[in-house]
PDB file of N, CA and C in Angstrom:
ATOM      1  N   UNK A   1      25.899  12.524  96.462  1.00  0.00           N
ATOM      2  CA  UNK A   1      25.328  11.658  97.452  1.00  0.00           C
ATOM      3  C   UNK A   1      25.413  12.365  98.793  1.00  0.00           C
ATOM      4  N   UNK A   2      24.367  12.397  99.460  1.00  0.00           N
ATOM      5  CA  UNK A   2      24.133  12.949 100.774  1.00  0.00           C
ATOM      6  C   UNK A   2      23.971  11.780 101.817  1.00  0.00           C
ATOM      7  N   UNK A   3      24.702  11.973 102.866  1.00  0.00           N
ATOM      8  CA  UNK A   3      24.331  10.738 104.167  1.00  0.00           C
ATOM      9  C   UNK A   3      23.855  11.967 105.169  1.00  0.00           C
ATOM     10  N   UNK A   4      22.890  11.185 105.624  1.00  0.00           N
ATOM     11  CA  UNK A   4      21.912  11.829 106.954  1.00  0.00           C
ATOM     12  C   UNK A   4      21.963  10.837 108.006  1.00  0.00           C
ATOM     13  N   UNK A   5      21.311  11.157 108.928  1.00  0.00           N
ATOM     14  CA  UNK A   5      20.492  10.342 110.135  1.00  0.00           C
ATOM     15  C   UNK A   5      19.603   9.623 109.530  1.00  0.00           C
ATOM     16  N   UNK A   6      18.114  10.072 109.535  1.00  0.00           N
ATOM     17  CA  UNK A   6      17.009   9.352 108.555  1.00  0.00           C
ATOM     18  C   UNK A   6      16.202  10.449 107.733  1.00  0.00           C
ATOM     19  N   UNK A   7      14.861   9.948 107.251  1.00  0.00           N
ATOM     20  CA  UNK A   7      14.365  10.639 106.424  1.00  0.00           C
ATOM     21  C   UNK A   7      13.490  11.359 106.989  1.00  0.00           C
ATOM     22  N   UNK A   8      12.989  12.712 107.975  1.00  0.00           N
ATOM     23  CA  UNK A   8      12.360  13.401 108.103  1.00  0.00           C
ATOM     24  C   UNK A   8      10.782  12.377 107.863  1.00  0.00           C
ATOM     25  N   UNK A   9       9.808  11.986 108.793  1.00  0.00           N
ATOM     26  CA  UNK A   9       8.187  11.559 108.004  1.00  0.00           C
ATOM     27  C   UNK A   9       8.663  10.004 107.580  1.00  0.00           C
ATOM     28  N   UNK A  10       9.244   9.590 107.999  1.00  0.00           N
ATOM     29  CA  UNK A  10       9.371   7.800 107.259  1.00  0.00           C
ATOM     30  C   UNK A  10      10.289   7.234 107.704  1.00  0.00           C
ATOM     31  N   UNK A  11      10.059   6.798 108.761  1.00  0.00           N
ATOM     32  CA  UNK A  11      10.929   5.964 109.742  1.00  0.00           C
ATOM     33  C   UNK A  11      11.122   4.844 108.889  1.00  0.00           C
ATOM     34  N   UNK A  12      10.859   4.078 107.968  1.00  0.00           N
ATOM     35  CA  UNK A  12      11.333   3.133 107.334  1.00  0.00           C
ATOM     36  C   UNK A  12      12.079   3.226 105.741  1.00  0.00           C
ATOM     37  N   UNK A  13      11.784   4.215 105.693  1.00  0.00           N
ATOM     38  CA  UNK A  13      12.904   5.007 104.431  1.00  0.00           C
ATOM     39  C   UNK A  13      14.254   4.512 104.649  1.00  0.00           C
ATOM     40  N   UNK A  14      15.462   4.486 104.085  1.00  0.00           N
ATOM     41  CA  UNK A  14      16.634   4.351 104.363  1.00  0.00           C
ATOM     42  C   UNK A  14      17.483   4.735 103.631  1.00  0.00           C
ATOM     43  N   UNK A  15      16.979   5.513 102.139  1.00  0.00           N
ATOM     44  CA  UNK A  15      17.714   5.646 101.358  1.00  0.00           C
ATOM     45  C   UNK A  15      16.846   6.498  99.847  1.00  0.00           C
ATOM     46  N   UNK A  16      17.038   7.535  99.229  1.00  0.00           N
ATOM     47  CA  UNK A  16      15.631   7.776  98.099  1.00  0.00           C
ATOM     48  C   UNK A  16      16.841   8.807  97.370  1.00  0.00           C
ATOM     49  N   UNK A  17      16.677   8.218  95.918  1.00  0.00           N
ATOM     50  CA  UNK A  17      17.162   9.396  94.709  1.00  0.00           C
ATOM     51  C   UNK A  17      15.833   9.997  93.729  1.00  0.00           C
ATOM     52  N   UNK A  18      16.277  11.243  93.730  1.00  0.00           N
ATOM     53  CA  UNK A  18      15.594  11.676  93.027  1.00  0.00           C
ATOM     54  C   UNK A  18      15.516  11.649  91.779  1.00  0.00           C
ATOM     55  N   UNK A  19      14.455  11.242  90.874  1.00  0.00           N
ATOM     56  CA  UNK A  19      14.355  10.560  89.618  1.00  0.00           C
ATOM     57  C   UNK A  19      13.916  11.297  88.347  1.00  0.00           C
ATOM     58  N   UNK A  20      14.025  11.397  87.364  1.00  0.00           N
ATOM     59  CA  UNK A  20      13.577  12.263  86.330  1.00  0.00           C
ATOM     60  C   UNK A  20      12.703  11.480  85.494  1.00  0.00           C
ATOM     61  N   UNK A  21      11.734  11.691  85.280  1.00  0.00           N
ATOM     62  CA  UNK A  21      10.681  11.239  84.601  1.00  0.00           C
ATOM     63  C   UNK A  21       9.294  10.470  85.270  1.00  0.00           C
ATOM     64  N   UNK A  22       8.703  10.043  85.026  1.00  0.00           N
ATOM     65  CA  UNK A  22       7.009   9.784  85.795  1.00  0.00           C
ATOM     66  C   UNK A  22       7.554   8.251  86.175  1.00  0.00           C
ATOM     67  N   UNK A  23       6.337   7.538  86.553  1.00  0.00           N
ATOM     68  CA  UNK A  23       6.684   5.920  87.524  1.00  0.00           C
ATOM     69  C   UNK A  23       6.568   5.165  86.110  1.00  0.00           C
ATOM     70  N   UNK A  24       6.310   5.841  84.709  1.00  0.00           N
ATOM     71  CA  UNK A  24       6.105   5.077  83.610  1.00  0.00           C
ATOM     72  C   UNK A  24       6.958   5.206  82.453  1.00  0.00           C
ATOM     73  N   UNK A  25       8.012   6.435  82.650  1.00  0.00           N
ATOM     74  CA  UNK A  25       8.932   6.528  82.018  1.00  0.00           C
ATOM     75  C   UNK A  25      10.200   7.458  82.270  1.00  0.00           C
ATOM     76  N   UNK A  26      10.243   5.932  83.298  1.00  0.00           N
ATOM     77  CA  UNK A  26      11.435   6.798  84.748  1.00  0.00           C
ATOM     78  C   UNK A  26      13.279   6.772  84.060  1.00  0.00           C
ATOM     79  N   UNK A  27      13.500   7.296  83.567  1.00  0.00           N
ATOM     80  CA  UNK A  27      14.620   7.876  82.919  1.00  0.00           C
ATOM     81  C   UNK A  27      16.420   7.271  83.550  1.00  0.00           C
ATOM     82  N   UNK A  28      16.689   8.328  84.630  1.00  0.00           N
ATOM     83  CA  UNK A  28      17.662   8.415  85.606  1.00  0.00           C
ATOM     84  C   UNK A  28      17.459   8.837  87.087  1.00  0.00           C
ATOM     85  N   UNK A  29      18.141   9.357  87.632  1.00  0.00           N
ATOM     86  CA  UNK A  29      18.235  10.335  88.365  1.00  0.00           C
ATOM     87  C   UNK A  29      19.616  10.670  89.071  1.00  0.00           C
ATOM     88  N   UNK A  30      19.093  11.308  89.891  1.00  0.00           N
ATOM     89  CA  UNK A  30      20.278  12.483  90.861  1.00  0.00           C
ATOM     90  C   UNK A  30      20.271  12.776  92.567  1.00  0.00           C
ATOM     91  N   UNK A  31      21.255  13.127  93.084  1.00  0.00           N
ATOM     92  CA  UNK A  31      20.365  13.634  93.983  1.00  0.00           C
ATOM     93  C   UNK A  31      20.535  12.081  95.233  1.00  0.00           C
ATOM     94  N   UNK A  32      21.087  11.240  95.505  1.00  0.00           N
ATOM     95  CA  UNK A  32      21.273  10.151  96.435  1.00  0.00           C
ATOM     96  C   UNK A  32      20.927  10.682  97.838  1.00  0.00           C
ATOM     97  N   UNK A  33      19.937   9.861  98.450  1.00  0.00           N
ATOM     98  CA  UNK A  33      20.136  10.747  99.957  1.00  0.00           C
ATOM     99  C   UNK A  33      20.463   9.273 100.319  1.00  0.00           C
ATOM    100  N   UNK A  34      20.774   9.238 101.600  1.00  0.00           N
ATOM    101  CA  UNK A  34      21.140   7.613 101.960  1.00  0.00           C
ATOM    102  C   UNK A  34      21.077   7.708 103.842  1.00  0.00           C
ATOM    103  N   UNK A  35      20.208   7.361 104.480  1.00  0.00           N
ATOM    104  CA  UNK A  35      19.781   7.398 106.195  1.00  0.00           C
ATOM    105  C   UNK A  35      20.778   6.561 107.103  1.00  0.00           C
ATOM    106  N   UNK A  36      21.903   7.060 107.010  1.00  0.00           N
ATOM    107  CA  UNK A  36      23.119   6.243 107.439  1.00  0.00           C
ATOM    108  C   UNK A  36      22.792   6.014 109.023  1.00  0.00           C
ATOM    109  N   UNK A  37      22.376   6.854 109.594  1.00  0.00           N
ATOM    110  CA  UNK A  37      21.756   6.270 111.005  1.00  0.00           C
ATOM    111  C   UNK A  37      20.997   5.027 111.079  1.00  0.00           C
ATOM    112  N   UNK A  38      19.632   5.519 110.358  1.00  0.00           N
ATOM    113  CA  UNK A  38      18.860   4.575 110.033  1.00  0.00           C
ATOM    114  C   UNK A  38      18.949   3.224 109.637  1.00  0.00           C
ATOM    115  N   UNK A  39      20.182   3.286 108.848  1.00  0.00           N
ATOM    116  CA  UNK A  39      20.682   1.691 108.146  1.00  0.00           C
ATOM    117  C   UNK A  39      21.069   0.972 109.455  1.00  0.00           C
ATOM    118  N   UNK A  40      22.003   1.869 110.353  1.00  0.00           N
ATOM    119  CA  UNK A  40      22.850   1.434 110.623  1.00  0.00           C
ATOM    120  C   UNK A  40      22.053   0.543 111.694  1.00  0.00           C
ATOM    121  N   UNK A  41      21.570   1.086 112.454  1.00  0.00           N
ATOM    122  CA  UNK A  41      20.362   0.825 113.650  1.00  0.00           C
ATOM    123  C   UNK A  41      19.049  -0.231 112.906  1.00  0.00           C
ATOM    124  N   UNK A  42      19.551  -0.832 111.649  1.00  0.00           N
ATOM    125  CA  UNK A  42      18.520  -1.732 110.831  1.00  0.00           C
ATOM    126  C   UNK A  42      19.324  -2.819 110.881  1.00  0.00           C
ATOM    127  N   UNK A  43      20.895  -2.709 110.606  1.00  0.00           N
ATOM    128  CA  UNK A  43      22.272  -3.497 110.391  1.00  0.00           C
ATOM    129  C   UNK A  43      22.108  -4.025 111.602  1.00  0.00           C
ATOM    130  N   UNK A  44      21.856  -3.337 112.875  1.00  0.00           N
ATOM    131  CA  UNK A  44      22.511  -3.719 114.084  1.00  0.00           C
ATOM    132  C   UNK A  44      21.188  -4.692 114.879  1.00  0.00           C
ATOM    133  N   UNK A  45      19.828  -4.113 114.421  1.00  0.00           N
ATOM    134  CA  UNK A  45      18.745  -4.853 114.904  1.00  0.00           C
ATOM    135  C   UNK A  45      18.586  -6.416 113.969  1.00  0.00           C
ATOM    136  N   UNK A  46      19.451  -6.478 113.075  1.00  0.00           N
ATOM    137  CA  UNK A  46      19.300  -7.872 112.336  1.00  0.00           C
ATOM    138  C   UNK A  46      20.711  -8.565 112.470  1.00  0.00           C
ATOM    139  N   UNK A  47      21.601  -8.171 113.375  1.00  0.00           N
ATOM    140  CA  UNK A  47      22.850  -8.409 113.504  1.00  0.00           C
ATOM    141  C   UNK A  47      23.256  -9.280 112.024  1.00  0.00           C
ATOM    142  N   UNK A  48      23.220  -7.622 111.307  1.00  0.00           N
ATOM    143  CA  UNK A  48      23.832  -7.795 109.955  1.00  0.00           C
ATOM    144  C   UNK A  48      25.495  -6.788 109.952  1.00  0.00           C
ATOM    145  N   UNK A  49      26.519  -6.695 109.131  1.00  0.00           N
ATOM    146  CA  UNK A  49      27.251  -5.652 109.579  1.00  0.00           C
ATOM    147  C   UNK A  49      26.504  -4.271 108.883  1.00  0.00           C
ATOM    148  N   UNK A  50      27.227  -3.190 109.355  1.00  0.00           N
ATOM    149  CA  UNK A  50      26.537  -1.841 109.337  1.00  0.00           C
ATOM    150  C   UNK A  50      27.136  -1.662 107.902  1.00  0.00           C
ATOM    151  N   UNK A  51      28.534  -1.930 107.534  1.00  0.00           N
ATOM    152  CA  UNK A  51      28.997  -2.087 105.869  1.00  0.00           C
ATOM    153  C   UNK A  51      28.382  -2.452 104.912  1.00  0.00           C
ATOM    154  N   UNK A  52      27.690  -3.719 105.323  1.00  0.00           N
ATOM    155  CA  UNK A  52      26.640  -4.770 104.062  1.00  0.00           C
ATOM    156  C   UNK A  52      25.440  -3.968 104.100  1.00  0.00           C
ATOM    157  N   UNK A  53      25.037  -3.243 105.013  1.00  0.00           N
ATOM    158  CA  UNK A  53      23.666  -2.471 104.673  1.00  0.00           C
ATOM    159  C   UNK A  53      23.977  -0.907 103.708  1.00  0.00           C
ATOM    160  N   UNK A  54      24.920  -0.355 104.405  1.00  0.00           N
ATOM    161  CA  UNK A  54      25.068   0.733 103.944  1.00  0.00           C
ATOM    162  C   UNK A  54      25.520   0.223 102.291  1.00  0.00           C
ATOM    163  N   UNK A  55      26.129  -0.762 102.193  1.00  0.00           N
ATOM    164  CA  UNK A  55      26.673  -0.712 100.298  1.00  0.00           C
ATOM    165  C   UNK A  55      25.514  -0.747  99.746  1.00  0.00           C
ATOM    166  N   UNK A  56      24.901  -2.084 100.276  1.00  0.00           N
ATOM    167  CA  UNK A  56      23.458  -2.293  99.685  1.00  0.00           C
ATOM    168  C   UNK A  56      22.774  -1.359  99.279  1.00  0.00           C
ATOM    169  N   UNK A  57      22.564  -0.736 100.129  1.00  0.00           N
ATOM    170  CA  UNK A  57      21.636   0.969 100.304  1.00  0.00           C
ATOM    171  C   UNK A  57      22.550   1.820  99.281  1.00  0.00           C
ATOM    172  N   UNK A  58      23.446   2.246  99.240  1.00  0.00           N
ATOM    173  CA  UNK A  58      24.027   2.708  98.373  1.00  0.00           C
ATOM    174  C   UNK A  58      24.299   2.293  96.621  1.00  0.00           C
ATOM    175  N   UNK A  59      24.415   0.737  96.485  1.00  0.00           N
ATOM    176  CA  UNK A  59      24.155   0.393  95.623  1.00  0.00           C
ATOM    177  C   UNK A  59      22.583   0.457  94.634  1.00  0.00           C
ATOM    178  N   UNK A  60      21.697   0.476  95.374  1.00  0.00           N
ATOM    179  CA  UNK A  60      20.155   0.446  95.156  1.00  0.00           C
ATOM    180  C   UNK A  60      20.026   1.149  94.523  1.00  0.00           C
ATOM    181  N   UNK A  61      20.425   2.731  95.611  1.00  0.00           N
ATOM    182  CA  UNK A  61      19.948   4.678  95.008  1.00  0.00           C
ATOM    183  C   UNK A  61      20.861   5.105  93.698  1.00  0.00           C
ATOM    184  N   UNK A  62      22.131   3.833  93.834  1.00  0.00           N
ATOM    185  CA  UNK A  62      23.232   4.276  92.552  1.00  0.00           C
ATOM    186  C   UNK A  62      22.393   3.598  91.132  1.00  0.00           C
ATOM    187  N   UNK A  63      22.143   2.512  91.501  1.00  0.00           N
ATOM    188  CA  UNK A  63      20.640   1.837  90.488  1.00  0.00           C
ATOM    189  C   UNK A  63      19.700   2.704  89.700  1.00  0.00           C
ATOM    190  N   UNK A  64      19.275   3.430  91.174  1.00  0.00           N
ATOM    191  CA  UNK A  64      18.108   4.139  90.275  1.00  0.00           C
ATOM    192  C   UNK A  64      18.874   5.342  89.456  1.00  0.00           C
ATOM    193  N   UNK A  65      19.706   5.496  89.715  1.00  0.00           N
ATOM    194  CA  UNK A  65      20.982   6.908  89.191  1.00  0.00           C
ATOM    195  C   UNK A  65      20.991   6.644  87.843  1.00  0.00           C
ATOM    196  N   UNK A  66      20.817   5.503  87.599  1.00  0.00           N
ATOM    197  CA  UNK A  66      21.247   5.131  85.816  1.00  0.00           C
ATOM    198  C   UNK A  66      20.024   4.447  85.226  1.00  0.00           C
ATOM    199  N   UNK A  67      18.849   4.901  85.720  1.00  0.00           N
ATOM    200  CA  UNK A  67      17.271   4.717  85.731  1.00  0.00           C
ATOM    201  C   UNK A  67      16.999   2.779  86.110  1.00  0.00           C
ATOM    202  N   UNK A  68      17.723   2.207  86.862  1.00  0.00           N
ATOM    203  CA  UNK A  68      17.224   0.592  87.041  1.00  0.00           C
ATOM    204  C   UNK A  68      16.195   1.048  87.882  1.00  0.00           C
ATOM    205  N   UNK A  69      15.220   0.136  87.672  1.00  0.00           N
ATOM    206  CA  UNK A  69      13.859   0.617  88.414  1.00  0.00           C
ATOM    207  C   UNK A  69      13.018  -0.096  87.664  1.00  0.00           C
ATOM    208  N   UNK A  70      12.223  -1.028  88.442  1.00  0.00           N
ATOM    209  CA  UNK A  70      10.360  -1.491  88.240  1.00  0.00           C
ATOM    210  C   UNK A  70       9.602  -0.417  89.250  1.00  0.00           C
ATOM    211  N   UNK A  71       8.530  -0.243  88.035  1.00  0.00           N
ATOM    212  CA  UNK A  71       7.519   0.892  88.974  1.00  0.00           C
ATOM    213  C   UNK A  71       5.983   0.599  88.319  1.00  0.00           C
ATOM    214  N   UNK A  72       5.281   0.129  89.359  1.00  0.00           N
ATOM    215  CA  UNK A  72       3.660   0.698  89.373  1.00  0.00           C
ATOM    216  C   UNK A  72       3.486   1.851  89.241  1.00  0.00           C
ATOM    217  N   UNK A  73       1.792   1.635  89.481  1.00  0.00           N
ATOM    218  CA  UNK A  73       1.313   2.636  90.163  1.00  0.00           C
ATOM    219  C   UNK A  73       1.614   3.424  91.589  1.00  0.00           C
ATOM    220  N   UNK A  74       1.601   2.238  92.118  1.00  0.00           N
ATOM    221  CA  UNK A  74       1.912   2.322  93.528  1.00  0.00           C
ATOM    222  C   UNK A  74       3.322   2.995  94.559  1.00  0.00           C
ATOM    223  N   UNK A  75       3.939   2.691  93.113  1.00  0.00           N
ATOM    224  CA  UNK A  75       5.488   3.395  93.647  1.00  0.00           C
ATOM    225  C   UNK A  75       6.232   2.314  93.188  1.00  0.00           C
ATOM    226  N   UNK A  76       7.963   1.626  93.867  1.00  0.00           N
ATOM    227  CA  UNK A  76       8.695   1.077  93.447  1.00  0.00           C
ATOM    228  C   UNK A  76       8.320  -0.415  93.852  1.00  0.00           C
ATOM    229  N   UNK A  77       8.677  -1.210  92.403  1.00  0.00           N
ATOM    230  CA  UNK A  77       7.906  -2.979  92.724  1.00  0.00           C
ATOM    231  C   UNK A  77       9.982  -3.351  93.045  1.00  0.00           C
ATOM    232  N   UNK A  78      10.049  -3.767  94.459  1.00  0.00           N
ATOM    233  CA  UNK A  78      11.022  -4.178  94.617  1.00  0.00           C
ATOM    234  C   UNK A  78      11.694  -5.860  94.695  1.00  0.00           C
ATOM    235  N   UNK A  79      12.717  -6.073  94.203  1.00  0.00           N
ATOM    236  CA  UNK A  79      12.554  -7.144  93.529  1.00  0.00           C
ATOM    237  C   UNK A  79      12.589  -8.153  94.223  1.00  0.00           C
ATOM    238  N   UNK A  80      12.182  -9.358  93.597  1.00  0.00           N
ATOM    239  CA  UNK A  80      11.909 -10.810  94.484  1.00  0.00           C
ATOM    240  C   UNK A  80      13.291 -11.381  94.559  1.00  0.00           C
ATOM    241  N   UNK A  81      14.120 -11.398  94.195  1.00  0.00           N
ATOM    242  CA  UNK A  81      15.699 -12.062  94.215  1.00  0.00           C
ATOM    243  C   UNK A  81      15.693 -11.239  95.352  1.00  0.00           C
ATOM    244  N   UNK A  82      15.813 -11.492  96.740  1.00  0.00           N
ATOM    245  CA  UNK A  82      16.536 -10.892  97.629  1.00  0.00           C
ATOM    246  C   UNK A  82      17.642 -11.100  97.532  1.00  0.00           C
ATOM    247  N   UNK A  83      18.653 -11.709  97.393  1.00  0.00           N
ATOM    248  CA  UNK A  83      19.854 -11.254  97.051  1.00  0.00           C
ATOM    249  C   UNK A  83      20.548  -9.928  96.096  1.00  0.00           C
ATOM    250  N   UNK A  84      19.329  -9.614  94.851  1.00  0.00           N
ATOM    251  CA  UNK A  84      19.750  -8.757  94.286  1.00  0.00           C
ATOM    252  C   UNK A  84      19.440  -7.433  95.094  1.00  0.00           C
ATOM    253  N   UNK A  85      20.355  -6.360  94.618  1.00  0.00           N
ATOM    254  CA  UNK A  85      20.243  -5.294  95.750  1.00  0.00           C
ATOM    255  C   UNK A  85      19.583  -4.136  95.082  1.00  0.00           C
ATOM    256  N   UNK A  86      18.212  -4.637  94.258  1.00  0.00           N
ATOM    257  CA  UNK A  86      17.613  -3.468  93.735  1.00  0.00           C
ATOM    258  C   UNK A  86      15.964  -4.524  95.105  1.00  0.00           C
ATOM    259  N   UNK A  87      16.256  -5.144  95.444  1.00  0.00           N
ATOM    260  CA  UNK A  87      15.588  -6.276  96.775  1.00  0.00           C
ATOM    261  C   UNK A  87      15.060  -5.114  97.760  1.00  0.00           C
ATOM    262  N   UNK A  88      14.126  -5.033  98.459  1.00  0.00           N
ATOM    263  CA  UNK A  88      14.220  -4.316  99.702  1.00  0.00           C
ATOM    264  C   UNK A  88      15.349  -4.630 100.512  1.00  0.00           C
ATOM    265  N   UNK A  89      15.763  -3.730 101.734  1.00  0.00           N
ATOM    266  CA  UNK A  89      16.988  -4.219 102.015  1.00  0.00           C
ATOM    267  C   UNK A  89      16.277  -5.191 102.794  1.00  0.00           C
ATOM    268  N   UNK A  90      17.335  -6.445 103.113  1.00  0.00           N
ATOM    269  CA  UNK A  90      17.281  -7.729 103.538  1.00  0.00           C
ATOM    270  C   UNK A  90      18.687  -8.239 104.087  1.00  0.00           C
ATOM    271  N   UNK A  91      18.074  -9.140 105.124  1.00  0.00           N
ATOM    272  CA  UNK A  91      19.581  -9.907 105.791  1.00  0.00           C
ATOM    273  C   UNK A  91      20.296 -10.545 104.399  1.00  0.00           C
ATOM    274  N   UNK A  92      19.773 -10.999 103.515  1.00  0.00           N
ATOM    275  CA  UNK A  92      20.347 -11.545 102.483  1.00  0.00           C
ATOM    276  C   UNK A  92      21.298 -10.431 101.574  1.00  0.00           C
ATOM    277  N   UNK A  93      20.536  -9.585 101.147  1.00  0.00           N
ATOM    278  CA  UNK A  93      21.846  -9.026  99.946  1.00  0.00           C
ATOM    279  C   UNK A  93      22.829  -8.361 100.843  1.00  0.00           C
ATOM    280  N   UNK A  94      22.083  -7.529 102.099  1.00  0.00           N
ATOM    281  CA  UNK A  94      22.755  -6.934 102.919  1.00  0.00           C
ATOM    282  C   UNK A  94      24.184  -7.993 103.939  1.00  0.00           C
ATOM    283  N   UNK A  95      23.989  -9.069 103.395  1.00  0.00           N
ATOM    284  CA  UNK A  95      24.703  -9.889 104.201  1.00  0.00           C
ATOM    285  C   UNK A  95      25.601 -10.748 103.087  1.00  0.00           C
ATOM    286  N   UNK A  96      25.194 -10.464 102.130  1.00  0.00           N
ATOM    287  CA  UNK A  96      26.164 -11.081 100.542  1.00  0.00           C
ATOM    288  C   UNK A  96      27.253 -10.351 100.165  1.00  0.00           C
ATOM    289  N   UNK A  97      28.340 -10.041 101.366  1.00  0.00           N
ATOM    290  CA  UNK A  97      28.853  -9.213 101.041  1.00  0.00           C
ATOM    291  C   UNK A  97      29.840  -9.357  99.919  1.00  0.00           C
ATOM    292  N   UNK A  98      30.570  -8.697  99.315  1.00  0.00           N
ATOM    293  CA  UNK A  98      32.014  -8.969  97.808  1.00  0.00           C
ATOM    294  C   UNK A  98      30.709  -9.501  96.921  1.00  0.00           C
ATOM    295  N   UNK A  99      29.462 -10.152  96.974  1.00  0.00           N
ATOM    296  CA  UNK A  99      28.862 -11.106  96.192  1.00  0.00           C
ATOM    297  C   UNK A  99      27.576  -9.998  95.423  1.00  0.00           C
ATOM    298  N   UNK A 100      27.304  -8.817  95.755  1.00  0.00           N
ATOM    299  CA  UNK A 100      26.277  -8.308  95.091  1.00  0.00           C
ATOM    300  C   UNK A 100      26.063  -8.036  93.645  1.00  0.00           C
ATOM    301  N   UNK A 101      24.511  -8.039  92.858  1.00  0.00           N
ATOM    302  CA  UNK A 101      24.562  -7.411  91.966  1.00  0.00           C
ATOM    303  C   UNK A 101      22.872  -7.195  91.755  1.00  0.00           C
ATOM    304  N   UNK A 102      23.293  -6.800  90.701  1.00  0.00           N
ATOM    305  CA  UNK A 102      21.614  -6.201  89.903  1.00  0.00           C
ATOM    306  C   UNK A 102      21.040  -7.574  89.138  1.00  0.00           C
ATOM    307  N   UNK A 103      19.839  -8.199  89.962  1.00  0.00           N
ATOM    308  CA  UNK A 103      19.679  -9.459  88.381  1.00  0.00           C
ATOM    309  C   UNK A 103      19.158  -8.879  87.508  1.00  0.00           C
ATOM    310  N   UNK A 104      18.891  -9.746  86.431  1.00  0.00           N
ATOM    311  CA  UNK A 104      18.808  -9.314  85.129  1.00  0.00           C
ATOM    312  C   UNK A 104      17.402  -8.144  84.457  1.00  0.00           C
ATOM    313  N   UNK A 105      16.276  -8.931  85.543  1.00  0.00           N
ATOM    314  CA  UNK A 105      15.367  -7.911  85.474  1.00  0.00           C
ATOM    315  C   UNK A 105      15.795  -6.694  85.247  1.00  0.00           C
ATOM    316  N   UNK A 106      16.364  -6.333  86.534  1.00  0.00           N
ATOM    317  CA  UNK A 106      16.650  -5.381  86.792  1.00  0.00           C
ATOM    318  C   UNK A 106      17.331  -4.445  85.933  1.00  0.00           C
ATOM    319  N   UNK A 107      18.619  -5.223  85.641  1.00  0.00           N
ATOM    320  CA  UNK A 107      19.757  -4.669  85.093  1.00  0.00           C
ATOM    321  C   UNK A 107      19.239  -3.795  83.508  1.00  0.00           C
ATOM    322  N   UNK A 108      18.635  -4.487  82.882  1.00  0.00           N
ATOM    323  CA  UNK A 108      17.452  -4.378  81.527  1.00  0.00           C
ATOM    324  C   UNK A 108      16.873  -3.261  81.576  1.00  0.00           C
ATOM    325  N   UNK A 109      16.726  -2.724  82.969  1.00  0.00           N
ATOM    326  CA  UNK A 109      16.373  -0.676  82.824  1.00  0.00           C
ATOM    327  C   UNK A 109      17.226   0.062  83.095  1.00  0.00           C
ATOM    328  N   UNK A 110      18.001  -0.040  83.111  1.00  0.00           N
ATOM    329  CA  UNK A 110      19.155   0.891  83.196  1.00  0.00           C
ATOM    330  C   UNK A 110      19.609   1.470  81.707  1.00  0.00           C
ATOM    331  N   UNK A 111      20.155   2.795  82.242  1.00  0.00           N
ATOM    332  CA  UNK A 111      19.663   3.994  80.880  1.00  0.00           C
ATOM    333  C   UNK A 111      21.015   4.362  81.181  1.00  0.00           C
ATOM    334  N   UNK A 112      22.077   3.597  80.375  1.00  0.00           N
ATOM    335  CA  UNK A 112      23.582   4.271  80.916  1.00  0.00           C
ATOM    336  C   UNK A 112      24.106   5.062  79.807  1.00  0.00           C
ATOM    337  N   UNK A 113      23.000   5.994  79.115  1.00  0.00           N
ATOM    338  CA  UNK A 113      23.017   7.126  78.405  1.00  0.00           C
ATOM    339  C   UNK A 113      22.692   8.175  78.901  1.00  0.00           C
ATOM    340  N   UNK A 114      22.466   8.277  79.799  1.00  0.00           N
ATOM    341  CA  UNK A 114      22.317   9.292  80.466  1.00  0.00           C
ATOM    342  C   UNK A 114      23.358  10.139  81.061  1.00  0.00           C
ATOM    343  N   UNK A 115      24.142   9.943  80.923  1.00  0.00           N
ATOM    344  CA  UNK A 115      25.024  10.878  81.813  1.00  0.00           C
ATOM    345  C   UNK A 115      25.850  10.858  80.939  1.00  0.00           C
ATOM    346  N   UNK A 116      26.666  11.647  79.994  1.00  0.00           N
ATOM    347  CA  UNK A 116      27.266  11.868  79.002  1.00  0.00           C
ATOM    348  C   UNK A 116      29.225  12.048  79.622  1.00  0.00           C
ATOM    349  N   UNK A 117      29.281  10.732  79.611  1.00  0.00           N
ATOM    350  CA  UNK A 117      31.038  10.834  79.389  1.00  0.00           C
ATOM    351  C   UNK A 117      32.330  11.569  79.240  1.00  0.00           C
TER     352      UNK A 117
END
């Protein structure tokens, strides 16, 4: 896992792992970058704490690490439970703090064969 400022080209980025396989048979991945500036200055413009964003954010890219992920065409379909923290980030999960998780959608792609024990 890498923490930066932000993402170079995407001021609204905050966080991206790199993934192994296509948007249709997206596997795992590796590779966590996480825009710890960026969060933080997102935390502070929603007077959320800078902790509840950064886990969130961290929890998300650790998500896609063990392939949890809905994907179009379009790129990542992020989920409607804002509370769950595969959610865009939001005052809600980001503010649920001790209380987070993956709902079930979600949880249902995860490939925790991947990384060999």
């Amino acid at each position: 896992m890498l923490f930066g400022t932000t993402v170079e080209g995407a001021a609204t980025t905050v966080g991206y792992t790199y993934c192994v396989g296509t948007f249709r048979d997206l596997v795992a991945g590796n590779y966590i970058f996480v825009a710890d500036k960026a969060a933080d200055e997102w935390a502070n413009s929603h007077e959320i704490s800078q902790a509840g964003a950064e886990a969130v954010l961290v929890m998300h890219e650790f998500g896609h690490s063990i392939g949890i992920c809905t994907v179009r065409a379009g790129g990542e379909v992020y989920c409607s439970d804002y509370y769950c923290v595969m959610s865009y980030l939001r005052t809600q999960n980001a503010g649920n703090i001790g209380n987070w998780y993956y709902c079930n959608t979600h949880w249902k792609t995860k490939n925790l064969d991947y990384y060999v024990v």
